[in-house]
Protein backbone atom coordinates (compact mmCIF):
# COMPACT_ATOMS: atom_id res chain seq x y z
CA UNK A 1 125.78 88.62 148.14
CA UNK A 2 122.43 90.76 148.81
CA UNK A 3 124.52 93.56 150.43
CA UNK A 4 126.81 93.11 147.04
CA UNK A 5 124.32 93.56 145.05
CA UNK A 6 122.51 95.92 146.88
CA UNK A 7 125.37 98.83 146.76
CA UNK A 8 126.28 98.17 143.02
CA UNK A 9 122.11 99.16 142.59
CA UNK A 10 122.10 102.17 145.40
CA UNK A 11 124.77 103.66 143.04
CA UNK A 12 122.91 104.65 140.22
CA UNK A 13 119.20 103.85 141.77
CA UNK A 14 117.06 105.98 139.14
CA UNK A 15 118.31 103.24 136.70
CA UNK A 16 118.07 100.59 138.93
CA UNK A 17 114.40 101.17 139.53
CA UNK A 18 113.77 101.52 136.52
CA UNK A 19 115.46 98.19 135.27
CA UNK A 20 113.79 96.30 137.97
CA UNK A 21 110.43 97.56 137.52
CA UNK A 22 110.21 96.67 133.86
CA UNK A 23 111.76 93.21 134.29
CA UNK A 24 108.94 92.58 137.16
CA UNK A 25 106.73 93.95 134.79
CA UNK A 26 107.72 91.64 131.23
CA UNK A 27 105.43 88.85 132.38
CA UNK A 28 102.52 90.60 132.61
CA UNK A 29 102.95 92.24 129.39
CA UNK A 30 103.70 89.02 127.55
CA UNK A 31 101.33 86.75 129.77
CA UNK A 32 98.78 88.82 131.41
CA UNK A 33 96.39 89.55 128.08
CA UNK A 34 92.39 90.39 128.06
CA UNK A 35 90.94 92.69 130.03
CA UNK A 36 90.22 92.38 133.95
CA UNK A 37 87.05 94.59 133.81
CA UNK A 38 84.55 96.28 130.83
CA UNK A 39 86.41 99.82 131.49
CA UNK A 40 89.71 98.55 130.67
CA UNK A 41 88.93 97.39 126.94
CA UNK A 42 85.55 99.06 125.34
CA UNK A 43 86.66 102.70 126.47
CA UNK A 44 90.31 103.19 125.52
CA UNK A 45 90.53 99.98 123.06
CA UNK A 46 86.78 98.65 121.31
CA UNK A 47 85.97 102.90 120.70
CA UNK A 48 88.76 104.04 118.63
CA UNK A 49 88.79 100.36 117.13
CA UNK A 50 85.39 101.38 116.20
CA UNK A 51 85.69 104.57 114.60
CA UNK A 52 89.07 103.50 112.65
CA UNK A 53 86.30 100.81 111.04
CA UNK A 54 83.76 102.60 110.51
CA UNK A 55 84.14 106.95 110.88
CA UNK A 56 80.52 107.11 111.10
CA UNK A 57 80.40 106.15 114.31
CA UNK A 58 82.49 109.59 115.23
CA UNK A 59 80.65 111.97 112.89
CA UNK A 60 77.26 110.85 114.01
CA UNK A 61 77.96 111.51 117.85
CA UNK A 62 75.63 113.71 119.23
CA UNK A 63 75.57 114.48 123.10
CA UNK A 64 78.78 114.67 124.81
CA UNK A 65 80.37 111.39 126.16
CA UNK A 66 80.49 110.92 130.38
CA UNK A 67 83.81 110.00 129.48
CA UNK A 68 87.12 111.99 128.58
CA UNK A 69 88.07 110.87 125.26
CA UNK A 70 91.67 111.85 125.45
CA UNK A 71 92.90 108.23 126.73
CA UNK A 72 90.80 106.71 123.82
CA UNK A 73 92.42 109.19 121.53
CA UNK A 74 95.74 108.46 121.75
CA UNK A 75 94.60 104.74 121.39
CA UNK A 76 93.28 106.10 118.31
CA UNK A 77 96.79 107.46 117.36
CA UNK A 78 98.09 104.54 118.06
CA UNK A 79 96.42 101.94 116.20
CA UNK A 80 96.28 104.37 113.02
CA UNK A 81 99.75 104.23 113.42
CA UNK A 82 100.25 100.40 113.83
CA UNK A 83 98.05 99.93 110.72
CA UNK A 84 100.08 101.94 108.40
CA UNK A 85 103.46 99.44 109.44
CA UNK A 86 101.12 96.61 108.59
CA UNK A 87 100.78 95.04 112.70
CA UNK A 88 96.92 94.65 112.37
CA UNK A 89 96.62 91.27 114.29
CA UNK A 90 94.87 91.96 117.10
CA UNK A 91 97.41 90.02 120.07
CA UNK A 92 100.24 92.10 118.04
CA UNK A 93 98.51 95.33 118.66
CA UNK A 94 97.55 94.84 122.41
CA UNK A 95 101.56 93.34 123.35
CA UNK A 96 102.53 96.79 122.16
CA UNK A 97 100.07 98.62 124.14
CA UNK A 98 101.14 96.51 126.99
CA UNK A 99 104.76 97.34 126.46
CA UNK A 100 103.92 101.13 126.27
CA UNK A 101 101.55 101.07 129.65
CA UNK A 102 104.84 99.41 131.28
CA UNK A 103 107.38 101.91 130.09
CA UNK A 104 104.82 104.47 130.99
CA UNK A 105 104.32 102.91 134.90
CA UNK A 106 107.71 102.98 135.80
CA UNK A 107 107.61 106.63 136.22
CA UNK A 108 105.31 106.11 139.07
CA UNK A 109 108.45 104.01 140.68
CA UNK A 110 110.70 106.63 139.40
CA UNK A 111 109.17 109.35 141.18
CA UNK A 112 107.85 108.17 144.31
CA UNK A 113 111.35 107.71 144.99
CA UNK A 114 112.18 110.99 144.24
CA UNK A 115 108.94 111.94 146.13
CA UNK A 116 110.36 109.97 149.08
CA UNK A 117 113.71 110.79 149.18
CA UNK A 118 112.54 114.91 150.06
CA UNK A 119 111.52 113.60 153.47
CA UNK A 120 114.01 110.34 153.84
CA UNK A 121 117.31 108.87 153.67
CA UNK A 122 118.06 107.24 150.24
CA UNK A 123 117.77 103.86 151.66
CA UNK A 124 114.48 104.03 152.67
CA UNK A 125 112.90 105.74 149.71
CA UNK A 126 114.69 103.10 147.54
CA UNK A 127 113.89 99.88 149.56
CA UNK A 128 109.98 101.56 149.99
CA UNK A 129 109.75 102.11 145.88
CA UNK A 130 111.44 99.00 145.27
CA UNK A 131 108.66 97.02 147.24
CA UNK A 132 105.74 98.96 145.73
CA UNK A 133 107.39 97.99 142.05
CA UNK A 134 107.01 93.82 143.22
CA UNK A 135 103.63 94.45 144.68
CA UNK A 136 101.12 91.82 143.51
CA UNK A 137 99.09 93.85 141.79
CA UNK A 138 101.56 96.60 140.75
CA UNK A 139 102.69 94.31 137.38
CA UNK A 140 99.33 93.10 136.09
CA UNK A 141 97.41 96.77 136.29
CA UNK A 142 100.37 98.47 135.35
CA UNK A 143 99.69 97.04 131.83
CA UNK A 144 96.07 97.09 132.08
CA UNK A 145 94.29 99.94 130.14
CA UNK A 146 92.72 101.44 133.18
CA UNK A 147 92.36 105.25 133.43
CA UNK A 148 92.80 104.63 137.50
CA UNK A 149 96.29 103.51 136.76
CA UNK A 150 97.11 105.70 133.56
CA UNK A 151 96.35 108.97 135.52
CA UNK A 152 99.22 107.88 138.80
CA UNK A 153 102.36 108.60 136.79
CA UNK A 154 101.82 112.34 136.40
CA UNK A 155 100.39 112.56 139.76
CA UNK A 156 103.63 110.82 140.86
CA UNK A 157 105.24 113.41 138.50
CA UNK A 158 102.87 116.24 140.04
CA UNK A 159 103.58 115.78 143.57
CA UNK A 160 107.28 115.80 143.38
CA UNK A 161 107.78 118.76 141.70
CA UNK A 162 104.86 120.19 144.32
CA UNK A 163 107.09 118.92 147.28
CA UNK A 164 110.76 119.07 146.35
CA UNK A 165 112.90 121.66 148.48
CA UNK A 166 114.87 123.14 146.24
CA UNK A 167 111.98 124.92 144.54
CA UNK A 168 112.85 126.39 141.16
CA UNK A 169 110.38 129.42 139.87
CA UNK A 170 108.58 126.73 137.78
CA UNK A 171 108.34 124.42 139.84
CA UNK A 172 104.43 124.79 140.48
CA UNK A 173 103.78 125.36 136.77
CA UNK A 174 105.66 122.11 136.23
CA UNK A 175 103.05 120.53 138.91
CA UNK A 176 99.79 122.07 137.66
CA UNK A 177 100.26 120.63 134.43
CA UNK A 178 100.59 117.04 135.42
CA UNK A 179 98.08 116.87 137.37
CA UNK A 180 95.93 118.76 134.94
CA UNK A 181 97.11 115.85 132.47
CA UNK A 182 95.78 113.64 135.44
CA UNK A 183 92.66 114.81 135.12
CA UNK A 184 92.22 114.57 131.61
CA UNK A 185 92.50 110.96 132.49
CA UNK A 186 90.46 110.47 135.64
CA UNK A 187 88.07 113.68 136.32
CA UNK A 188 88.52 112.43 140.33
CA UNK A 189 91.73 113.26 140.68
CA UNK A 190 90.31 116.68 140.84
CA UNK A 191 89.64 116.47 144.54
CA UNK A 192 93.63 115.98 144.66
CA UNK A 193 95.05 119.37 142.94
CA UNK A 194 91.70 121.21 144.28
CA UNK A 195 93.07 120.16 147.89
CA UNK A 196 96.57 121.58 146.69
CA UNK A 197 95.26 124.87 146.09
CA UNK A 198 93.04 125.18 149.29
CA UNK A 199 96.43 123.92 151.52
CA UNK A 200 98.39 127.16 149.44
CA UNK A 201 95.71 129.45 149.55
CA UNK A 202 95.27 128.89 153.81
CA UNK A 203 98.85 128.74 154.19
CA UNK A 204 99.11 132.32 153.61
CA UNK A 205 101.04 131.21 150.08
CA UNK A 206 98.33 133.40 148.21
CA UNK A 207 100.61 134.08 145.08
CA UNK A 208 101.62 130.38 144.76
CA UNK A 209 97.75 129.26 145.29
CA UNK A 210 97.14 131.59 142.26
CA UNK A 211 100.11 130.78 140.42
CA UNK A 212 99.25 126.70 141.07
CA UNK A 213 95.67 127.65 140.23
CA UNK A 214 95.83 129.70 137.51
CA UNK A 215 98.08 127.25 135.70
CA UNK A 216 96.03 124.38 136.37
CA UNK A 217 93.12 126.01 135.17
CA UNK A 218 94.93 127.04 131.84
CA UNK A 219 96.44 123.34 131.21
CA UNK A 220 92.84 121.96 131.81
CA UNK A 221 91.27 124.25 128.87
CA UNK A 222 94.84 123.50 126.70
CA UNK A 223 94.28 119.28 126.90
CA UNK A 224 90.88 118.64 128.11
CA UNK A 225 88.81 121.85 126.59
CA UNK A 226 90.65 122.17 123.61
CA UNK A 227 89.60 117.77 122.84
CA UNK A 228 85.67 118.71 123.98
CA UNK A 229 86.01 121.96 121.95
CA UNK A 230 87.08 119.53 118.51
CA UNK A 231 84.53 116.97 119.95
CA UNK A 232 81.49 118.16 121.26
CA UNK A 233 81.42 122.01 120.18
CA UNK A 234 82.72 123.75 123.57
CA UNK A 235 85.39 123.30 126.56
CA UNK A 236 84.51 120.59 129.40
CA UNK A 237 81.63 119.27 127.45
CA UNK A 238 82.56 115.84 129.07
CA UNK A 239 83.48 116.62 132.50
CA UNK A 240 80.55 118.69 133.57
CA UNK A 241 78.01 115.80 131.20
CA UNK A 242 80.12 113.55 133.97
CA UNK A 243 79.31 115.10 136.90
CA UNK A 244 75.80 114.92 135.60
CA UNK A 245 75.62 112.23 135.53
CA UNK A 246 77.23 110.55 138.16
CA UNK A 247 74.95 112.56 140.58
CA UNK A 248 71.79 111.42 139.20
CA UNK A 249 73.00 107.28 138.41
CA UNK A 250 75.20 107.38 141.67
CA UNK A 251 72.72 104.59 142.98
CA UNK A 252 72.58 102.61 139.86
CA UNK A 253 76.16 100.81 140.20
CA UNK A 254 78.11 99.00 143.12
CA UNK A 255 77.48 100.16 146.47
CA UNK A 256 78.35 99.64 150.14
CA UNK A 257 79.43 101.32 153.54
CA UNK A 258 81.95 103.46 153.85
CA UNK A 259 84.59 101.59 154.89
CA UNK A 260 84.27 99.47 151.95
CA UNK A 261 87.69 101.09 150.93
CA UNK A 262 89.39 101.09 154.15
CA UNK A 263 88.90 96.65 154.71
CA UNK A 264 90.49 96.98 150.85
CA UNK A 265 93.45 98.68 151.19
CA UNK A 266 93.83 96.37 154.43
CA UNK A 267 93.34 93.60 152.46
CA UNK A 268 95.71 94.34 149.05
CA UNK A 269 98.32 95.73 151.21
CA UNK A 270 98.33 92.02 153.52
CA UNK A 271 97.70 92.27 156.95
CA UNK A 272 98.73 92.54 159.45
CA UNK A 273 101.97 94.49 157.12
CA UNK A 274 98.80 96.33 156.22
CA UNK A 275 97.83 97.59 159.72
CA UNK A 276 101.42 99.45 160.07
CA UNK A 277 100.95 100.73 156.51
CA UNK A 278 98.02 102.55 157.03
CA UNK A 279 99.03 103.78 160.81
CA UNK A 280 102.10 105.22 159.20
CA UNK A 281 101.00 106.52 156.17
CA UNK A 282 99.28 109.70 158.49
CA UNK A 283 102.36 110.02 160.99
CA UNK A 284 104.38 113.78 160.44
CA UNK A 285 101.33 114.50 158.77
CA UNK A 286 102.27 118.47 159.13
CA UNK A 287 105.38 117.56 157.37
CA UNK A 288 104.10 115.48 154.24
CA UNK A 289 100.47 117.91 154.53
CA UNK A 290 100.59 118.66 150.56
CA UNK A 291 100.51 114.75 149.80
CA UNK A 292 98.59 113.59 152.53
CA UNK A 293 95.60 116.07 153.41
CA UNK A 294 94.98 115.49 149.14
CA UNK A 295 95.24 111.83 149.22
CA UNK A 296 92.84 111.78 152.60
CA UNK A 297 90.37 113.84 150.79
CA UNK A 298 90.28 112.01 147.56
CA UNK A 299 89.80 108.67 150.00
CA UNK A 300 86.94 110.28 151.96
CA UNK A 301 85.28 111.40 148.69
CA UNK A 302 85.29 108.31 147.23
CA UNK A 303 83.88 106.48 150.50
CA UNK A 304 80.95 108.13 150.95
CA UNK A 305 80.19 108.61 147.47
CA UNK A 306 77.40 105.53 147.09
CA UNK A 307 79.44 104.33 143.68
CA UNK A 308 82.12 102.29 144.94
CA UNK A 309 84.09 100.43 142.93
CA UNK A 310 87.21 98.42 143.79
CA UNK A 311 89.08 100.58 141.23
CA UNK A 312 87.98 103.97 141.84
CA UNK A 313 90.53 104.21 144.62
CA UNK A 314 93.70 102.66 142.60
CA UNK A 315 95.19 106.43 141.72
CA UNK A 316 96.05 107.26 145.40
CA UNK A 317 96.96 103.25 146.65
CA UNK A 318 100.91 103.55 145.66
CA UNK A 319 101.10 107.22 147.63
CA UNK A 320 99.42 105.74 150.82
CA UNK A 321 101.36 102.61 150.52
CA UNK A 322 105.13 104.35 149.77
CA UNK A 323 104.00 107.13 152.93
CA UNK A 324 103.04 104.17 155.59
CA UNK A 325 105.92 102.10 154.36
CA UNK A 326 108.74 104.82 154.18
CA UNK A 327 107.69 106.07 157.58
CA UNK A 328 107.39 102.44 158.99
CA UNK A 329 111.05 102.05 157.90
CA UNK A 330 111.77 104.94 159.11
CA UNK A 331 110.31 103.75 162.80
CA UNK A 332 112.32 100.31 162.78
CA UNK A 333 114.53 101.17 164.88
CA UNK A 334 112.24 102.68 167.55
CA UNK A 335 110.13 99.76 166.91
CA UNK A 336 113.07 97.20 167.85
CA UNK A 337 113.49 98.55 171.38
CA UNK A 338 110.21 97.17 172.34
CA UNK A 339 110.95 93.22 171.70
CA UNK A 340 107.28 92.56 171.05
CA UNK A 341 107.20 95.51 168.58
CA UNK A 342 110.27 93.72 166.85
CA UNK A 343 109.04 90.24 166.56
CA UNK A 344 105.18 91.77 165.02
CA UNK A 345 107.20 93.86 162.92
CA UNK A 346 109.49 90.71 161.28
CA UNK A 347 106.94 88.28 161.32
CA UNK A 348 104.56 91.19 159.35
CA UNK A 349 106.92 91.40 156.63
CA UNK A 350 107.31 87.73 156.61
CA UNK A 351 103.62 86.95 155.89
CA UNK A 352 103.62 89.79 153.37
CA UNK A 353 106.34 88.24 151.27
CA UNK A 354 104.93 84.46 151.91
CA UNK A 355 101.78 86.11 149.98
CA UNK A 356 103.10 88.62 147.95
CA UNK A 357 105.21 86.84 145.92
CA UNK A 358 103.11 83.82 144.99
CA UNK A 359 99.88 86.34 144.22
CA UNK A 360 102.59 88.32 142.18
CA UNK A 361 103.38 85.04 140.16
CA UNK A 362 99.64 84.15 139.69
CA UNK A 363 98.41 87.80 138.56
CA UNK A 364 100.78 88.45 136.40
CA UNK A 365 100.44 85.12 134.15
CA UNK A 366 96.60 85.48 134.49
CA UNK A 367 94.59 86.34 131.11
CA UNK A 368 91.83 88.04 131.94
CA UNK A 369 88.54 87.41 130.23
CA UNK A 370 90.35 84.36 128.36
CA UNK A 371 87.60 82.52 126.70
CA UNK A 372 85.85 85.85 125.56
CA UNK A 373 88.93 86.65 124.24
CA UNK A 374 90.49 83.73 122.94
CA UNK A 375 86.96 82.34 121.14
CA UNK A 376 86.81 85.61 119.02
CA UNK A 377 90.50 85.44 118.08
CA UNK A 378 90.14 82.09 117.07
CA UNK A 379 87.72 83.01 114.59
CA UNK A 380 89.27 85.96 113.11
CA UNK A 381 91.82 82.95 111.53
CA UNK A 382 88.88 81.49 109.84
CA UNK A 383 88.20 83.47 106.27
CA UNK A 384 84.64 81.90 106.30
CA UNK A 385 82.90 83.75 109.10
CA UNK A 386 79.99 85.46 108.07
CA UNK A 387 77.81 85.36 111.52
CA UNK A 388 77.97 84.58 115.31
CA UNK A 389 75.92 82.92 117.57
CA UNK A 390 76.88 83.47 121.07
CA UNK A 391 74.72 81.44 123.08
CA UNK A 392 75.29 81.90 126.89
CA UNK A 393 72.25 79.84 128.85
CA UNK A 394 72.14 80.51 132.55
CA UNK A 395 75.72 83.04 132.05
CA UNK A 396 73.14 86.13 131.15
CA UNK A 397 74.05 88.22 128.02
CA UNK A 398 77.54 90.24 128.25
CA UNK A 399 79.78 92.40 125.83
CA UNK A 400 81.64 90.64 123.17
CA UNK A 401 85.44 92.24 123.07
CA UNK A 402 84.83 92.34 119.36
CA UNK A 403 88.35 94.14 118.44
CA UNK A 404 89.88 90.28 118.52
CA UNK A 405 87.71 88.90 116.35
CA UNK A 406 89.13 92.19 113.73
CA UNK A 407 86.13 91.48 111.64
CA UNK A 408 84.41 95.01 111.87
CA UNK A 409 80.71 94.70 110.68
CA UNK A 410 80.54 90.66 110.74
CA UNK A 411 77.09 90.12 112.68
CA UNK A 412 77.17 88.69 116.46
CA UNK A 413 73.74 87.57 117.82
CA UNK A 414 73.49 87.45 121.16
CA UNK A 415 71.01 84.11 122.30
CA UNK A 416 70.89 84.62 126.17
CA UNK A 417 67.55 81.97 125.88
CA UNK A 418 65.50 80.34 123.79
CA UNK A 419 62.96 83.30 122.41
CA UNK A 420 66.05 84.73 120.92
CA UNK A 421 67.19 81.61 119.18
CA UNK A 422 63.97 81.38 117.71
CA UNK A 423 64.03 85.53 116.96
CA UNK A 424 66.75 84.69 115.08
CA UNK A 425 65.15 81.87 112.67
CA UNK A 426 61.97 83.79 112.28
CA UNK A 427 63.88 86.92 110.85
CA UNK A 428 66.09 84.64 108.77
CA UNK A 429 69.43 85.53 109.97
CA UNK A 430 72.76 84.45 108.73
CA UNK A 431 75.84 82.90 111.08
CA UNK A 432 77.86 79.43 110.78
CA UNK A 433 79.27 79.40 113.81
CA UNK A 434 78.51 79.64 117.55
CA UNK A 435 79.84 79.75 120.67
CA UNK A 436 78.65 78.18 123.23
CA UNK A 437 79.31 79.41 127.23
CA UNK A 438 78.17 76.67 129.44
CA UNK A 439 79.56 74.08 131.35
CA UNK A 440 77.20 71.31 132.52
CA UNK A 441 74.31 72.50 130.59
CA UNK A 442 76.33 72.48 127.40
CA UNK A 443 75.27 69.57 125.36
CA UNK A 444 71.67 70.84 126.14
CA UNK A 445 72.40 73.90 124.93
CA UNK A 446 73.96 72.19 121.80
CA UNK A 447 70.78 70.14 120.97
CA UNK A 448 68.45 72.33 121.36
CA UNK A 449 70.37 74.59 119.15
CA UNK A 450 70.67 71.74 116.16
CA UNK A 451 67.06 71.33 117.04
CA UNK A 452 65.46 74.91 116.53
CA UNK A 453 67.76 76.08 113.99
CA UNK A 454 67.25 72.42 111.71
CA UNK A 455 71.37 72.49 111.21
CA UNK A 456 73.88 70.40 113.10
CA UNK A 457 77.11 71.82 115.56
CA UNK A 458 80.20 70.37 114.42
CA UNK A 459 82.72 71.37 117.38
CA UNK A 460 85.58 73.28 116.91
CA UNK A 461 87.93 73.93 119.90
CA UNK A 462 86.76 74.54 123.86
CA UNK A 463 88.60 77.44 125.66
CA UNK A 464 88.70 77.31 129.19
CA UNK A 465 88.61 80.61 131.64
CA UNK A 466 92.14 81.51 133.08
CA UNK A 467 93.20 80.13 136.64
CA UNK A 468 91.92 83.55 138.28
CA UNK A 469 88.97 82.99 136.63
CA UNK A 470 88.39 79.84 137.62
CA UNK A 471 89.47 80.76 141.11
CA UNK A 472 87.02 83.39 141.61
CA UNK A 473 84.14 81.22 140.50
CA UNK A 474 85.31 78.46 143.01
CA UNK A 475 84.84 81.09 145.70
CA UNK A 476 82.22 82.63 144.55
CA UNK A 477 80.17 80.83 142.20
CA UNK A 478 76.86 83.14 142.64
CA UNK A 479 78.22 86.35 140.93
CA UNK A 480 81.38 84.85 138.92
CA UNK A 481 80.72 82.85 135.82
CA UNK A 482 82.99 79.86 134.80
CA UNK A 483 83.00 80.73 131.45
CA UNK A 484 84.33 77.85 129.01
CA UNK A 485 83.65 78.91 125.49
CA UNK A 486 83.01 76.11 123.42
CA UNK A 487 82.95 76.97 119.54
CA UNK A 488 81.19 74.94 116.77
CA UNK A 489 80.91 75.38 112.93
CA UNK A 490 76.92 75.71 111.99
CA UNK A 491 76.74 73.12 109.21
């Protein structure tokens, strides 16, 4: 039935892929809402929610953002455009942006197939995109609004037309400008097409170096200058404010050795699966040199660069896994002359799906940032709301994803302890209602509340965090949170 199956999907695989990927993908874009980290919602979706509310906010900007604001722009477009049709409820909005990011991911299926198939049989580069569509993580940040993700498709789209062998005169034109719209998306990914110009340029290729060069250099001023230019007065105003930046706060974020990203990618790819990913993802490096030497670079960058965060390295982890795994398939049948070679190679592929699938199940259902989100969507239903009190105790202050509650300029006062609660009585502040993040020390929180501010809680509804939520604070209770969000009407 598989082998059935199999050849009816071989036949047209393009389609295939594509079909597949976006049915793997249609939980996580009904199911997988919130936000998994603070870059992923008050960039690309709280900013231009912002500015549509209030323009002020854009016309008194004043130094350039560290940012490029060409994602958060065609959010911009976007929600401008969802207004005018009347979908202004803030779940609507953010299904459809989910259902775009999906459409938009499968190209990075599409063409890592077409990527693989310049350097393997059919089979292989089907069966090696196929698995990297069902990955566990593939679904859920495929819909996620993460610049790290949005920048692989035209990397994807970059490298093919970089690599193919039947070169056509445009061919490197075609490549410089995706990966010049990479970088309008993720600055980084400069260490990738700078490496393709240096492997041209020492390969004797000096007219296609220029000709790759030149090209990228002119698509970089055409998307990214031309948006600083309108912004902030001149080209790159953003990128080189970036680099500033990031070399004088490099210290001031998430650090740690650098292997930090090497025990990662062992760890999302599954070990010991992992172990022969990574082994085979350098093998015929001469032959694969344009994809590899730029993906090795961008790797080495990042891990001795002290910033390290799990996400910076997401736009080259589907190119190292498709390389190891197409070139591990590629090996199987070496592999099965040596018996014990055969049986770590089955029972490797047998652990990855045993945790694979369920973690593919679990992420893509997961809601991230579910009582944040969930407590301010609840109020936007209620007509009455004219001030917030979000009291979180031990939790510490954090950013309220205010785009759900859709109430732009309705006050929320922040009462991480006591001092602030009374701050707010002394300056004679206005909210009736609160919300409440605590678990145990809730109904302290609640009385002492009703006792300072001389007005009693009447509860409302409790949302609890998500399962992965929960999960991480089970395993890790000192820097994860269980936030439940418990919200009361101020009477």
């Amino acid at each position: 039935m598989f082998r059935n199956i199999y050849s009816i999907l071989i036949k047209k695989p393009v389609l295939s892929l594509f079909l597949i990927t976006f049915v793997v993908n249609l939980p996580a874009i009904f199911f997988s809402k919130g936000y998994g980290m603070h870059d992923d919602h008050f960039g690309p979706i709280e900013q231009p929610w912002e500015i549509i509310n209030n323009p002020k906010v854009w016309e008194s900007r004043t130094t350039p953002h560290a940012h490029s604001i060409f994602y958060p722009l065609l959010h911009f477009l976007l929600f401008k455009l969802l207004y005018q049709i009347n979908i202004k409820d803030p779940q609507d909005v953010m299904l459809i942006v989910r259902l775009l990011h999906s459409l938009y991911s499968t190209l990075t299926i599409i063409f890592i197939y077409k990527i693989l198939k310049e350097f393997y049989e059919e089979k292989i580069a089907f069966q090696t995109s196929l698995v990297i569509a069902l990955l566990w993580f593939m679904p859920f940040l495929s819909v996620r609004n993460l610049i790290e993700m949005v920048c692989i498709p035209p990397l994807a789209i970059g490298f093919y037309f970089l690599v193919r062998k039947n070169q056509k005169p445009n061919d490197l034109v075609l490549s410089a400008l995706f990966f010049a719209l990479a970088f309008a998306f993720r600055y980084q990914t400069l260490f990738i097409s700078g490496t393709v110009f240096l492997i041209l340029l020492f390969s004797n290729k000096l007219s296609d170096a220029f000709k790759f060069g030149l090209s990228f250099l002119l698509f970089i001023f055409l998307i990214q200058g031309s948006v600083d230019i309108v912004a902030w007065g001149y080209p790159l105003a953003s990128f080189i404010e970036y680099v500033r930046y990031n070399f004088t706060h490099s210290g001031d974020y998430v650090t740690g050795p650098f292997y930090r990203y090497l025990l990662l990618l062992i760890g999302v790819f599954i070990p010991p699966l992992s172990l022969l990913i990574l082994y085979y993802s350098v093998k015929r490096f001469k032959d694969k040199l344009l994809i590899i030497l730029p993906v090795l670079v961008f790797f080495l960058f990042h891990s001795i660069f002290p910033n390290k965060q799990e996400r910076f390295i997401l736009p080259i982890v589907p190119f190292v896994f498709a390389l190891g795994a197409a070139e591990l398939l590629s090996a199987k049948g070496e592999l099965f002359n040596l018996n014990k070679m055969k049986t770590f190679y089955r029972l490797s592929w047998i652990i990855f799906w045993f945790i694979n699938i369920p973690l593919l199940i679990i992420f893509s259902l997961n809601y991230g940032k579910k009582s944040r989100c969930e407590s301010l969507y609840y109020l936007s239903k209620k007509p009455d709301v004219a001030g917030i009190l979000q009291i979180t105790g031990k939790i510490g202050a954090f950013k309220l994803p205010l785009f759900y509650l859709n109430k732009y300029g309705t006050p929320v006062y922040e009462i991480p302890n006591v001092d602030s609660l009374f701050l707010f009585v002394e300056n004679k502040r206005v909210a009736n209602y609160a919300v409440i993040y605590a678990d145990q020390e809730l109904d302290s929180l609640k009385t002492m509340t009703e006792s300072i501010l001389g007005r009693k809680l009447k509860f409302e509804t409790q949302i609890p965090p998500s399962l992965v939520d929960y999960i991480l604070y089970k395993l890790n209770p000192r820097y994860n949170k269980n936030q439940i969000a418990t919200i009361f009407k101020i009477e």
